[in-house]
N, C-alpha and C. Protein backbone atom coordinates (compact mmCIF):
# COMPACT_ATOMS: atom_id res chain seq x y z
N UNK A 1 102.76 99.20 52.97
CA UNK A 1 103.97 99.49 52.27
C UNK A 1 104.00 101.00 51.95
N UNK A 2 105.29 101.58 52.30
CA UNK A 2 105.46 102.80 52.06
C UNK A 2 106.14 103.21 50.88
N UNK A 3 106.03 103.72 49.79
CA UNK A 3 106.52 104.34 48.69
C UNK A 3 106.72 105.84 48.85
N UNK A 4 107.78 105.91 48.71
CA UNK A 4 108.38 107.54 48.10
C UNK A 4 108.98 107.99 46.97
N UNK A 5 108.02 109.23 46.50
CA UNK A 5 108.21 109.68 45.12
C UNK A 5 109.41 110.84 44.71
N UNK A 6 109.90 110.85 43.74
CA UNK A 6 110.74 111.91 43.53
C UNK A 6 109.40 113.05 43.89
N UNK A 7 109.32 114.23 44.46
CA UNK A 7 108.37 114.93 43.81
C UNK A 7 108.70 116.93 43.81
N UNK A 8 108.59 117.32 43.31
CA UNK A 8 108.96 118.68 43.96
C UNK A 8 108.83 119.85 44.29
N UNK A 9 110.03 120.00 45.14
CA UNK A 9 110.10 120.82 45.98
C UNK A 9 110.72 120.10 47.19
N UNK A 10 111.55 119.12 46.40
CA UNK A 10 112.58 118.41 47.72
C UNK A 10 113.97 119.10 46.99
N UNK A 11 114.67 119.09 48.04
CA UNK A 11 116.42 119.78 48.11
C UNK A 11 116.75 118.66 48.15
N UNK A 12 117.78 117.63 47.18
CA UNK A 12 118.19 116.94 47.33
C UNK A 12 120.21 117.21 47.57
N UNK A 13 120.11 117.56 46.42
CA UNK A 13 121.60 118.42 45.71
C UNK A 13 121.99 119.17 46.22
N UNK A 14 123.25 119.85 46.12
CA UNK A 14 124.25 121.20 46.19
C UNK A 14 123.50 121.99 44.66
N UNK A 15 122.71 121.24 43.26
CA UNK A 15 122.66 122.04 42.57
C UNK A 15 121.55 122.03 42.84
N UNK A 16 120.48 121.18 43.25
CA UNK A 16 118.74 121.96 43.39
C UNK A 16 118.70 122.94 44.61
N UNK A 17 119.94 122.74 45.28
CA UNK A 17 119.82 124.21 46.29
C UNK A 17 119.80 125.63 45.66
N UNK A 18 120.79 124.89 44.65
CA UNK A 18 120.77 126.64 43.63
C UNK A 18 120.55 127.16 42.82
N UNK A 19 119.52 125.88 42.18
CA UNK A 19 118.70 126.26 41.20
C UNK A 19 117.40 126.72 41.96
N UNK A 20 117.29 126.25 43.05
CA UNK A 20 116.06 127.09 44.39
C UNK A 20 116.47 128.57 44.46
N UNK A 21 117.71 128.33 44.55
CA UNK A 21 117.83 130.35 45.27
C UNK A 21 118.37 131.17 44.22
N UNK A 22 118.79 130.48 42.95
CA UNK A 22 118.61 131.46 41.86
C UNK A 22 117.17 131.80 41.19
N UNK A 23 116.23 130.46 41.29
CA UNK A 23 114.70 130.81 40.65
C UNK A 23 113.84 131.97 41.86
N UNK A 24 114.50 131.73 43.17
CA UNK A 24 113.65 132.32 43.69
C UNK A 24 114.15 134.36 43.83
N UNK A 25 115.78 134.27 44.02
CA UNK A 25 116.05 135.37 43.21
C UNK A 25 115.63 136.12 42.23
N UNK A 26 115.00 135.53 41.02
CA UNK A 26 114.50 135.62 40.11
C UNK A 26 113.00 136.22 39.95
N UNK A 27 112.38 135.19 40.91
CA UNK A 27 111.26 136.01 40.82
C UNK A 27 110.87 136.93 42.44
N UNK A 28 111.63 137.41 43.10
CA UNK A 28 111.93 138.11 43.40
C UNK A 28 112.16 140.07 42.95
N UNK A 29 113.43 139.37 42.05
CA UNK A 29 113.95 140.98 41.15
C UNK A 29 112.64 140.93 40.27
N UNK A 30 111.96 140.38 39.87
CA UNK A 30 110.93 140.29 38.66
C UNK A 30 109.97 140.96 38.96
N UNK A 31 109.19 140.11 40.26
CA UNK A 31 107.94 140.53 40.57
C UNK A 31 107.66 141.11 41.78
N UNK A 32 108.85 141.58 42.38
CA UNK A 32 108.41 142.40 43.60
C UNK A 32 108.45 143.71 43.69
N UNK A 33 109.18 144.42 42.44
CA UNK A 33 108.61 145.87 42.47
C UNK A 33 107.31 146.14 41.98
N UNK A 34 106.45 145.07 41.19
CA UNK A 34 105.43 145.21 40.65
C UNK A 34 104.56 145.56 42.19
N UNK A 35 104.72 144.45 42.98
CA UNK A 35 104.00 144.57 44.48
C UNK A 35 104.20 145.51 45.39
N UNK A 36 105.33 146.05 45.61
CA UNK A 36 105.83 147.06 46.28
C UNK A 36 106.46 148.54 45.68
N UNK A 37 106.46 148.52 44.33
CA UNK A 37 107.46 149.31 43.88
C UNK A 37 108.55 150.82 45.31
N UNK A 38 107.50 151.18 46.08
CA UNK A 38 108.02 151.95 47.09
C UNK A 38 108.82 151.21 48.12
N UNK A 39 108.61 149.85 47.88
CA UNK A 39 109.66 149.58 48.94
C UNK A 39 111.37 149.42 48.84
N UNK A 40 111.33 149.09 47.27
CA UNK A 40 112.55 148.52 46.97
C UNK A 40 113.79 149.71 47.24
N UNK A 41 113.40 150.61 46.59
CA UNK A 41 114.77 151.94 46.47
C UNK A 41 114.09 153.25 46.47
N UNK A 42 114.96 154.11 47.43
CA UNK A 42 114.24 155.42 46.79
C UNK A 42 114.47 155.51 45.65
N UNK A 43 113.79 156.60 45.05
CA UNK A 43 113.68 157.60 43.98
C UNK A 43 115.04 158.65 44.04
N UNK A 44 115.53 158.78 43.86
CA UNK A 44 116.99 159.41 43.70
C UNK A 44 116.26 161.12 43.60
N UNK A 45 115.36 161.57 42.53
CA UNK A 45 114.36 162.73 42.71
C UNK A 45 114.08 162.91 43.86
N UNK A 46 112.91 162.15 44.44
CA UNK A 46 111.94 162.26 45.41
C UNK A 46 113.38 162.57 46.55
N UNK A 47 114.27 161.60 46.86
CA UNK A 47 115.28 162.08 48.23
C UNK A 47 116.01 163.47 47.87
N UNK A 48 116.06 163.91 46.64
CA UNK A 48 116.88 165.29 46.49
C UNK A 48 115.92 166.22 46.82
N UNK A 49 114.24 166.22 46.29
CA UNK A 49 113.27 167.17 46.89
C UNK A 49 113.38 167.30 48.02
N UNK A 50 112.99 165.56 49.04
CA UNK A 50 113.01 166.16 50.31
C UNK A 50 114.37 166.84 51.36
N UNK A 51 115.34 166.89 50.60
CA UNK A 51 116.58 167.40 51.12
C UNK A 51 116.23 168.91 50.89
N UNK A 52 115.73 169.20 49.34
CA UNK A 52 115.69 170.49 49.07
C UNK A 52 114.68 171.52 49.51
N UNK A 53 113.54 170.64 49.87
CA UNK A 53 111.88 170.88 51.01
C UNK A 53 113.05 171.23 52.49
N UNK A 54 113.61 170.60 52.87
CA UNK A 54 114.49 170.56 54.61
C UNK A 54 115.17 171.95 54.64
N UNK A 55 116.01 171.88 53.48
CA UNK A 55 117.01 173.39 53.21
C UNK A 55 116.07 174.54 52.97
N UNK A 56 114.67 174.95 52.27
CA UNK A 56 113.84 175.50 51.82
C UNK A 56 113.54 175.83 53.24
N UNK A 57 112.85 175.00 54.14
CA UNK A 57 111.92 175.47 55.32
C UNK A 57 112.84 176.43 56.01
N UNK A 58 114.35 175.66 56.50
CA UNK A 58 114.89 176.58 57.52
C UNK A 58 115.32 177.52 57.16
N UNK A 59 115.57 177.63 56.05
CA UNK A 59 115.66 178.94 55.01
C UNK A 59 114.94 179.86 55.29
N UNK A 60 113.08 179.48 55.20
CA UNK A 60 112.47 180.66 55.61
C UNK A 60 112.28 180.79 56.61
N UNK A 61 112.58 179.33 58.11
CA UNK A 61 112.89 179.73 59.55
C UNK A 61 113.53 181.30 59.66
N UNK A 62 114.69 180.76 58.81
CA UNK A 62 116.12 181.65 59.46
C UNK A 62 115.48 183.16 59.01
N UNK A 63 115.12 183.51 57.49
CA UNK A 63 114.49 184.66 57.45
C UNK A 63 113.66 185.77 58.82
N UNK A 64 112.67 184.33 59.30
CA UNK A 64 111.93 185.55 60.58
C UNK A 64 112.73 184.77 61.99
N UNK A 65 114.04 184.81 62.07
CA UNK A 65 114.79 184.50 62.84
C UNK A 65 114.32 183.70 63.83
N UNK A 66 113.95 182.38 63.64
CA UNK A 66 113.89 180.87 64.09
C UNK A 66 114.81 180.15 63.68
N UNK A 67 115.01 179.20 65.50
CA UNK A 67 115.83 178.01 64.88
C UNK A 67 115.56 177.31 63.70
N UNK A 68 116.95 176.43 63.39
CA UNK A 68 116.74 175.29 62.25
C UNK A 68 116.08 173.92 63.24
N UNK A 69 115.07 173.42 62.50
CA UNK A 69 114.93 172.62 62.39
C UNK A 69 115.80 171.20 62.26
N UNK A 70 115.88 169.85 63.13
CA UNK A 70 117.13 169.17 63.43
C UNK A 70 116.04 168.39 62.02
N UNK A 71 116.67 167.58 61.29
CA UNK A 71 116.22 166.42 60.44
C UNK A 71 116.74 165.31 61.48
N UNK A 72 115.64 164.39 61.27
CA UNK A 72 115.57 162.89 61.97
C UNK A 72 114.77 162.24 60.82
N UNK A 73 116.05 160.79 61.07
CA UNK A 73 115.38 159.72 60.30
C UNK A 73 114.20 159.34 60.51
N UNK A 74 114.17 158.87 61.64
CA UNK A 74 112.68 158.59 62.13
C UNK A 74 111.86 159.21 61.90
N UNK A 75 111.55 160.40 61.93
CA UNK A 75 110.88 161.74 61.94
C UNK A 75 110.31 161.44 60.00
N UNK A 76 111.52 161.35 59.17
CA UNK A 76 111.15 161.05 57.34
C UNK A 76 110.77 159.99 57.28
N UNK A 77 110.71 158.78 57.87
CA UNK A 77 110.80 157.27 57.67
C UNK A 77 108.77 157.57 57.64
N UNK A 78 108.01 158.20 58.99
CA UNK A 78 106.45 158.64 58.94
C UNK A 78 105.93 159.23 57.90
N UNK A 79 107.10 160.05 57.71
CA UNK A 79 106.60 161.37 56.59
C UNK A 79 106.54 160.46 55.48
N UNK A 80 107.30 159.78 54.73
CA UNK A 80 107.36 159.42 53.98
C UNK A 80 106.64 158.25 53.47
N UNK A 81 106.00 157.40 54.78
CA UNK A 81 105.26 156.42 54.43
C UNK A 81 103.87 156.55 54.27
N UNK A 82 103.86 158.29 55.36
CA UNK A 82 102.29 158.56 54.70
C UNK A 82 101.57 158.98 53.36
N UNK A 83 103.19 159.48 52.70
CA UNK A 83 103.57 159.90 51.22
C UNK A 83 102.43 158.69 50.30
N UNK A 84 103.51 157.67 50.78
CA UNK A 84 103.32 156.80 50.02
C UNK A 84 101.86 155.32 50.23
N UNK A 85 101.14 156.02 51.66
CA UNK A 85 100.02 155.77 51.99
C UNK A 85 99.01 156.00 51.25
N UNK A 86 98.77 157.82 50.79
CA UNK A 86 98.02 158.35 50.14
C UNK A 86 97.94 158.02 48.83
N UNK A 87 99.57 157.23 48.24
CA UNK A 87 99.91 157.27 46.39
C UNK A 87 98.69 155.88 46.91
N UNK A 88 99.56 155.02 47.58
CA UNK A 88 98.78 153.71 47.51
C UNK A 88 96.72 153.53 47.68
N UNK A 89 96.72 153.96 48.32
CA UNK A 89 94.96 154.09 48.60
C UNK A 89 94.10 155.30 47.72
N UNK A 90 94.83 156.36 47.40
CA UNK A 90 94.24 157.17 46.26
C UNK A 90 93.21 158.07 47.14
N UNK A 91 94.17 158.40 48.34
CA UNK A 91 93.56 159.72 48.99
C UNK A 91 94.96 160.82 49.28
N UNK A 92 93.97 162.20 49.99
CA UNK A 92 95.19 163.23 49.72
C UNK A 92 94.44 163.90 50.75
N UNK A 93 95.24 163.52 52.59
CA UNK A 93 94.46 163.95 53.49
C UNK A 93 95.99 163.84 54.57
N UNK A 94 95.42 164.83 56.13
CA UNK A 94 96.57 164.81 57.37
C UNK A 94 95.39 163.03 57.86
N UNK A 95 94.83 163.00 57.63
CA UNK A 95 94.01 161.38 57.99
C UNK A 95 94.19 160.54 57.35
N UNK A 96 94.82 159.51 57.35
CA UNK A 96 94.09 158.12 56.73
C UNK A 96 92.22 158.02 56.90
N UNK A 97 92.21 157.43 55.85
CA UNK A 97 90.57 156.87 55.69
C UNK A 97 90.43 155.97 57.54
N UNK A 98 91.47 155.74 57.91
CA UNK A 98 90.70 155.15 59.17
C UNK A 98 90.45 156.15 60.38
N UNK A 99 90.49 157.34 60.20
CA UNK A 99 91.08 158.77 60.90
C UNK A 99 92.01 159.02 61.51
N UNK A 100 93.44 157.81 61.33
CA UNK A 100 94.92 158.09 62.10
C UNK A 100 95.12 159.53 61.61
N UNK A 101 95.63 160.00 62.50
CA UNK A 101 96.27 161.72 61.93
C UNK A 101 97.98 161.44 62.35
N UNK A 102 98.96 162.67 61.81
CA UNK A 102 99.89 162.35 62.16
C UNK A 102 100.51 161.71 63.63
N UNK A 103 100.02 162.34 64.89
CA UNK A 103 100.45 162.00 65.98
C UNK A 103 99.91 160.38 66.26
N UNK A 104 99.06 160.02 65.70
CA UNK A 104 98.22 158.20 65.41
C UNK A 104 99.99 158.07 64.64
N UNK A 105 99.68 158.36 63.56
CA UNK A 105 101.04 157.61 62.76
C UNK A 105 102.52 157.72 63.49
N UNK A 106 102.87 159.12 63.84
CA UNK A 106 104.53 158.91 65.01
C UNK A 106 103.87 158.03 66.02
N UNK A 107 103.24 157.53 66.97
CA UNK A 107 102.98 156.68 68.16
C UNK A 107 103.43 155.11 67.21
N UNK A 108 102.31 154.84 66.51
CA UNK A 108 102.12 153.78 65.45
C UNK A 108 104.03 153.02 64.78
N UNK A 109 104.85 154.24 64.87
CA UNK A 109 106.03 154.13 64.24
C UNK A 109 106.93 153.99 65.46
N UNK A 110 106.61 154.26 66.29
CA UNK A 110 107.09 153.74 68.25
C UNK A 110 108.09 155.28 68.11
N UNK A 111 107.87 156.63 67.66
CA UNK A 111 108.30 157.90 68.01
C UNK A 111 108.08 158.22 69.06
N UNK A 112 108.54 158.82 69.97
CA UNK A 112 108.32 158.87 71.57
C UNK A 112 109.20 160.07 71.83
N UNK A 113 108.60 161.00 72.74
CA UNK A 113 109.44 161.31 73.58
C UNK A 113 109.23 162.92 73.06
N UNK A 114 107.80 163.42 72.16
CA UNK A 114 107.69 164.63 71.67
C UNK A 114 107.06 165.15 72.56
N UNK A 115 106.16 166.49 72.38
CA UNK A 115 105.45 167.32 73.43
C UNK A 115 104.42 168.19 72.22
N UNK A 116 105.06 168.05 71.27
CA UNK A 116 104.07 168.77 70.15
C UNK A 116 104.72 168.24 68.97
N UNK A 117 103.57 168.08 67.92
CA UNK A 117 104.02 167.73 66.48
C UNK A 117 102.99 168.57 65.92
N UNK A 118 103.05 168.23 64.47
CA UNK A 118 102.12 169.20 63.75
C UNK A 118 103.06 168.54 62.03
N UNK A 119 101.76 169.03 60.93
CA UNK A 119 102.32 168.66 60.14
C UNK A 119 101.85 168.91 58.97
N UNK A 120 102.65 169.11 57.62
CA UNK A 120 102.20 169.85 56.10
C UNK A 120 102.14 168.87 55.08
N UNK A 121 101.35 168.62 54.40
CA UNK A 121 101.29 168.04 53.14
C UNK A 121 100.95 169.03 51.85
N UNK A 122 101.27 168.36 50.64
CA UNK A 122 101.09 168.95 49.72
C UNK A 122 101.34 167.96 48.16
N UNK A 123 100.48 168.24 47.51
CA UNK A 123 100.92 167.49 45.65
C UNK A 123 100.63 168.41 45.00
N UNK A 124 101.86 167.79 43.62
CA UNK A 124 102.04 169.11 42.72
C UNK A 124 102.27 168.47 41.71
N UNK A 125 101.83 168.72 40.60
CA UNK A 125 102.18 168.51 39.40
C UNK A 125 103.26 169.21 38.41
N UNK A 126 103.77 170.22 38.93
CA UNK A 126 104.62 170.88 38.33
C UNK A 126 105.64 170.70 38.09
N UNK A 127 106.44 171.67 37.26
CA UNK A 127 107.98 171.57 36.44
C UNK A 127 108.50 171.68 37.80
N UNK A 128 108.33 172.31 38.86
CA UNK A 128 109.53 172.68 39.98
C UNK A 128 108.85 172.63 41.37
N UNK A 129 109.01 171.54 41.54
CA UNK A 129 108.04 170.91 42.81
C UNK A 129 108.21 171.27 44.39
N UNK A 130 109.72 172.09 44.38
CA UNK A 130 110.43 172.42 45.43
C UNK A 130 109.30 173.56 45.82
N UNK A 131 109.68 174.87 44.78
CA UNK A 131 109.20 175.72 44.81
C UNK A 131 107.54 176.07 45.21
N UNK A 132 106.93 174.96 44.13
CA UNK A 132 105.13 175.37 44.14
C UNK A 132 104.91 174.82 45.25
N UNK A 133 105.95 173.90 46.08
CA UNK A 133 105.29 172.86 47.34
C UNK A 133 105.71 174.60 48.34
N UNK A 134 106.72 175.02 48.59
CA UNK A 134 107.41 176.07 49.79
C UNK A 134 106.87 177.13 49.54
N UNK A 135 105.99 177.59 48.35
CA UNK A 135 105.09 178.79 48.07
C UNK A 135 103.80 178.54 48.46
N UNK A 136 103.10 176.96 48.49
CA UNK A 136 101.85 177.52 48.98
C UNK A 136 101.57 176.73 50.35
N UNK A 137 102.41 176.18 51.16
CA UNK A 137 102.41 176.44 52.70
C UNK A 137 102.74 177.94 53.09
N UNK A 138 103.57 178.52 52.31
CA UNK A 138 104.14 180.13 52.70
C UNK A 138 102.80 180.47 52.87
N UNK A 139 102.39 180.58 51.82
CA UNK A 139 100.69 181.27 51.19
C UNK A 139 99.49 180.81 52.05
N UNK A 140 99.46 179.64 52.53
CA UNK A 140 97.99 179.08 53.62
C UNK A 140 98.67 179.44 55.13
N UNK A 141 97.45 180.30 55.66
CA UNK A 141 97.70 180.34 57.35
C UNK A 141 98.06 179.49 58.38
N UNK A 142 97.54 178.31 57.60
CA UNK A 142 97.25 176.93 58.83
C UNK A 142 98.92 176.27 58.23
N UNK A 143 99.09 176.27 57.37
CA UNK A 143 100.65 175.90 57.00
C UNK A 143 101.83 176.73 57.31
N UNK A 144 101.73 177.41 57.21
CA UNK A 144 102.62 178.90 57.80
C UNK A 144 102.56 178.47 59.17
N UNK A 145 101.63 178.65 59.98
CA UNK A 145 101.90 178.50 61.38
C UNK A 145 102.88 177.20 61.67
N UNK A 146 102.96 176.37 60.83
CA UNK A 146 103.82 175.29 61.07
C UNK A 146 105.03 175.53 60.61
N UNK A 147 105.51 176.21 59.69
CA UNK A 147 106.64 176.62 59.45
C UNK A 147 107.25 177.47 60.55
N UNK A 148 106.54 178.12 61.08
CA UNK A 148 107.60 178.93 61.64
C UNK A 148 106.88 179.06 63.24
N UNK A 149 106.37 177.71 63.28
CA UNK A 149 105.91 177.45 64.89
C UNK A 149 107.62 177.31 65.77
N UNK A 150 107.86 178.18 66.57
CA UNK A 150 108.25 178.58 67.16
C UNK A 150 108.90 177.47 68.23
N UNK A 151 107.76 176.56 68.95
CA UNK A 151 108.29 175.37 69.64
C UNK A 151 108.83 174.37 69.15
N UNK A 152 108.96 174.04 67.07
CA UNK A 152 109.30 173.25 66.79
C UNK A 152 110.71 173.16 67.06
N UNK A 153 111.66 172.04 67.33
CA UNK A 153 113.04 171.74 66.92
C UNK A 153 113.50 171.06 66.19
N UNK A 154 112.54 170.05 65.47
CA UNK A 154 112.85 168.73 64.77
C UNK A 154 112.05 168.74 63.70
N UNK A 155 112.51 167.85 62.38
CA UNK A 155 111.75 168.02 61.48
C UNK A 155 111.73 166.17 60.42
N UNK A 156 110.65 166.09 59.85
CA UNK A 156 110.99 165.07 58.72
C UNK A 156 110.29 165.08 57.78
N UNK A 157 110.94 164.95 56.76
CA UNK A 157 110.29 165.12 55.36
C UNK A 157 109.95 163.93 54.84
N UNK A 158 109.45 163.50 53.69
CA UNK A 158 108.83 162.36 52.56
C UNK A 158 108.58 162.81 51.46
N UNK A 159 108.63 162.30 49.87
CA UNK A 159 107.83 162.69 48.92
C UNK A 159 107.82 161.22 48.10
N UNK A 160 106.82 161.42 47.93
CA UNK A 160 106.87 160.24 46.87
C UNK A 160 106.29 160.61 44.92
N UNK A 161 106.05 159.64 44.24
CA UNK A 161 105.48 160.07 43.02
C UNK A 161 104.79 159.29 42.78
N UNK A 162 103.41 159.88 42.31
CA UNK A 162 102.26 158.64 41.82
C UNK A 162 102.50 158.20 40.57
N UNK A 163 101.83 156.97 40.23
CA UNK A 163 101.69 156.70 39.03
C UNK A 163 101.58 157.75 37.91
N UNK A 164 100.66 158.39 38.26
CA UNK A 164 100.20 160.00 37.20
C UNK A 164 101.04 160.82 37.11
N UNK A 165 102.56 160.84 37.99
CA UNK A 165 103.20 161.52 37.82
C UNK A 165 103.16 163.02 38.37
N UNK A 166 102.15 163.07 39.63
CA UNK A 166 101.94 164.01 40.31
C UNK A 166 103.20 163.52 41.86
N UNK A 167 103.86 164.60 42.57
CA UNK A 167 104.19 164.48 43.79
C UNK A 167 103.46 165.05 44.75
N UNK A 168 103.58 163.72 46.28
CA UNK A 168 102.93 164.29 47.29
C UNK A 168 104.16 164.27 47.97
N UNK A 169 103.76 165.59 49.01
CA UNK A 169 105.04 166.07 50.29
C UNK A 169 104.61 165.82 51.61
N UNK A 170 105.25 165.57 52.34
CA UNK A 170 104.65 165.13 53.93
C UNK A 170 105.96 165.97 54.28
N UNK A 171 105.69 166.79 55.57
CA UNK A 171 106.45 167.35 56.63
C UNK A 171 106.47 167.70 57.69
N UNK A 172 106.91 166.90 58.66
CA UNK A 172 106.06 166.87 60.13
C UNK A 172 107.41 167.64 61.26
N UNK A 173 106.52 168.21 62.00
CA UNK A 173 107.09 169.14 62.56
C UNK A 173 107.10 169.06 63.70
N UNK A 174 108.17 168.79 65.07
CA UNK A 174 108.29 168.20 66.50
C UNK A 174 108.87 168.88 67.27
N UNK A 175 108.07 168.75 68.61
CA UNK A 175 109.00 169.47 69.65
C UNK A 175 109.42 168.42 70.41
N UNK A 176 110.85 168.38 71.17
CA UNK A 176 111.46 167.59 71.77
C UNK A 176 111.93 168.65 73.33
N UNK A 177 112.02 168.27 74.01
CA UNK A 177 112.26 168.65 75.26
C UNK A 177 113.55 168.82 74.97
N UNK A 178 113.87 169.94 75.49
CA UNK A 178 115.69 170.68 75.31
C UNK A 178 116.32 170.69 76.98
């Protein structure tokens, strides 16, 4: 003899359907920025930096008369996840701890179709994050050469904010066949 129990996690109703997809709504909005907080929304900050990092670089392109740099989504979507690679694991490197370097991470993100990349990071704790980030790539040799590398055409930015309230900058720099 077969017996069947009310038991649950059966949909019987039009209302246990929606008392399912309002509880699960629920804990959803509740507990998934706790798990992801970077995934849900940018930072309204962090996207005005990296707009203001994009305008900053070709700025000092244009100074020693180099092209601008094109912005690509794709190109910020890397930058930005390595941003938020480093907040998450609690390193501050062009490597992941597994030794991906940027050109590991554009392949990894299915980017295709470059001939050279190259790329700047930086964290700052400061009142004006634009600035102390575009003064000391100006200021390091090995960062400078990426600013105003010559073969670049393309560009993408990232920033994110740690818990501590420090920002990291990612800015990767591409050549595309013209």
């Amino acid at each position: 003899m077969v017996t069947r129990r009310k038991g649950l996690g059966v949909i019987r109703t039009p209302r246990d359907a929606a008392l399912f997809a309002g509880g699960l709504w629920l804990c959803l909005t509740l507990l998934g920025p706790l798990a992801a907080p970077w995934a849900w929304a940018a930072d309204p900050e962090m996207t005005r930096l990296e707009a203001a990092l994009y305008r900053g670089v070709n700025a000092f392109r244009s100074e020693h008369h180099l092209i601008a740099l094109e912005r690509r989504a794709d190109l910020d979507a890397v930058a930005r996840a390595h941003c938020e690679d480093m907040i998450r694991r609690g390193y501050f490197s062009h490597e992941t701890p597994e030794g991906l370097n940027w050109v590991d991470r554009l392949h990894r993100a299915d980017v295709r179709g470059f001939t050279l990349a190259g790329e700047n990071v930086a964290q700052t704790s400061r009142a004006r994050p634009r600035d102390e980030i575009l003064h000391g790539w100006q200021a390091s040799p090995a960062h400078r050469r990426n600013l105003l590398g010559r073969p670049y055409n393309a560009t993408g930015v990232g920033a994110a904010r740690a818990p501590d309230g420090r920002i990291l900058a990612v800015q990767l720099y591409v050549t595309y066949p013209r």
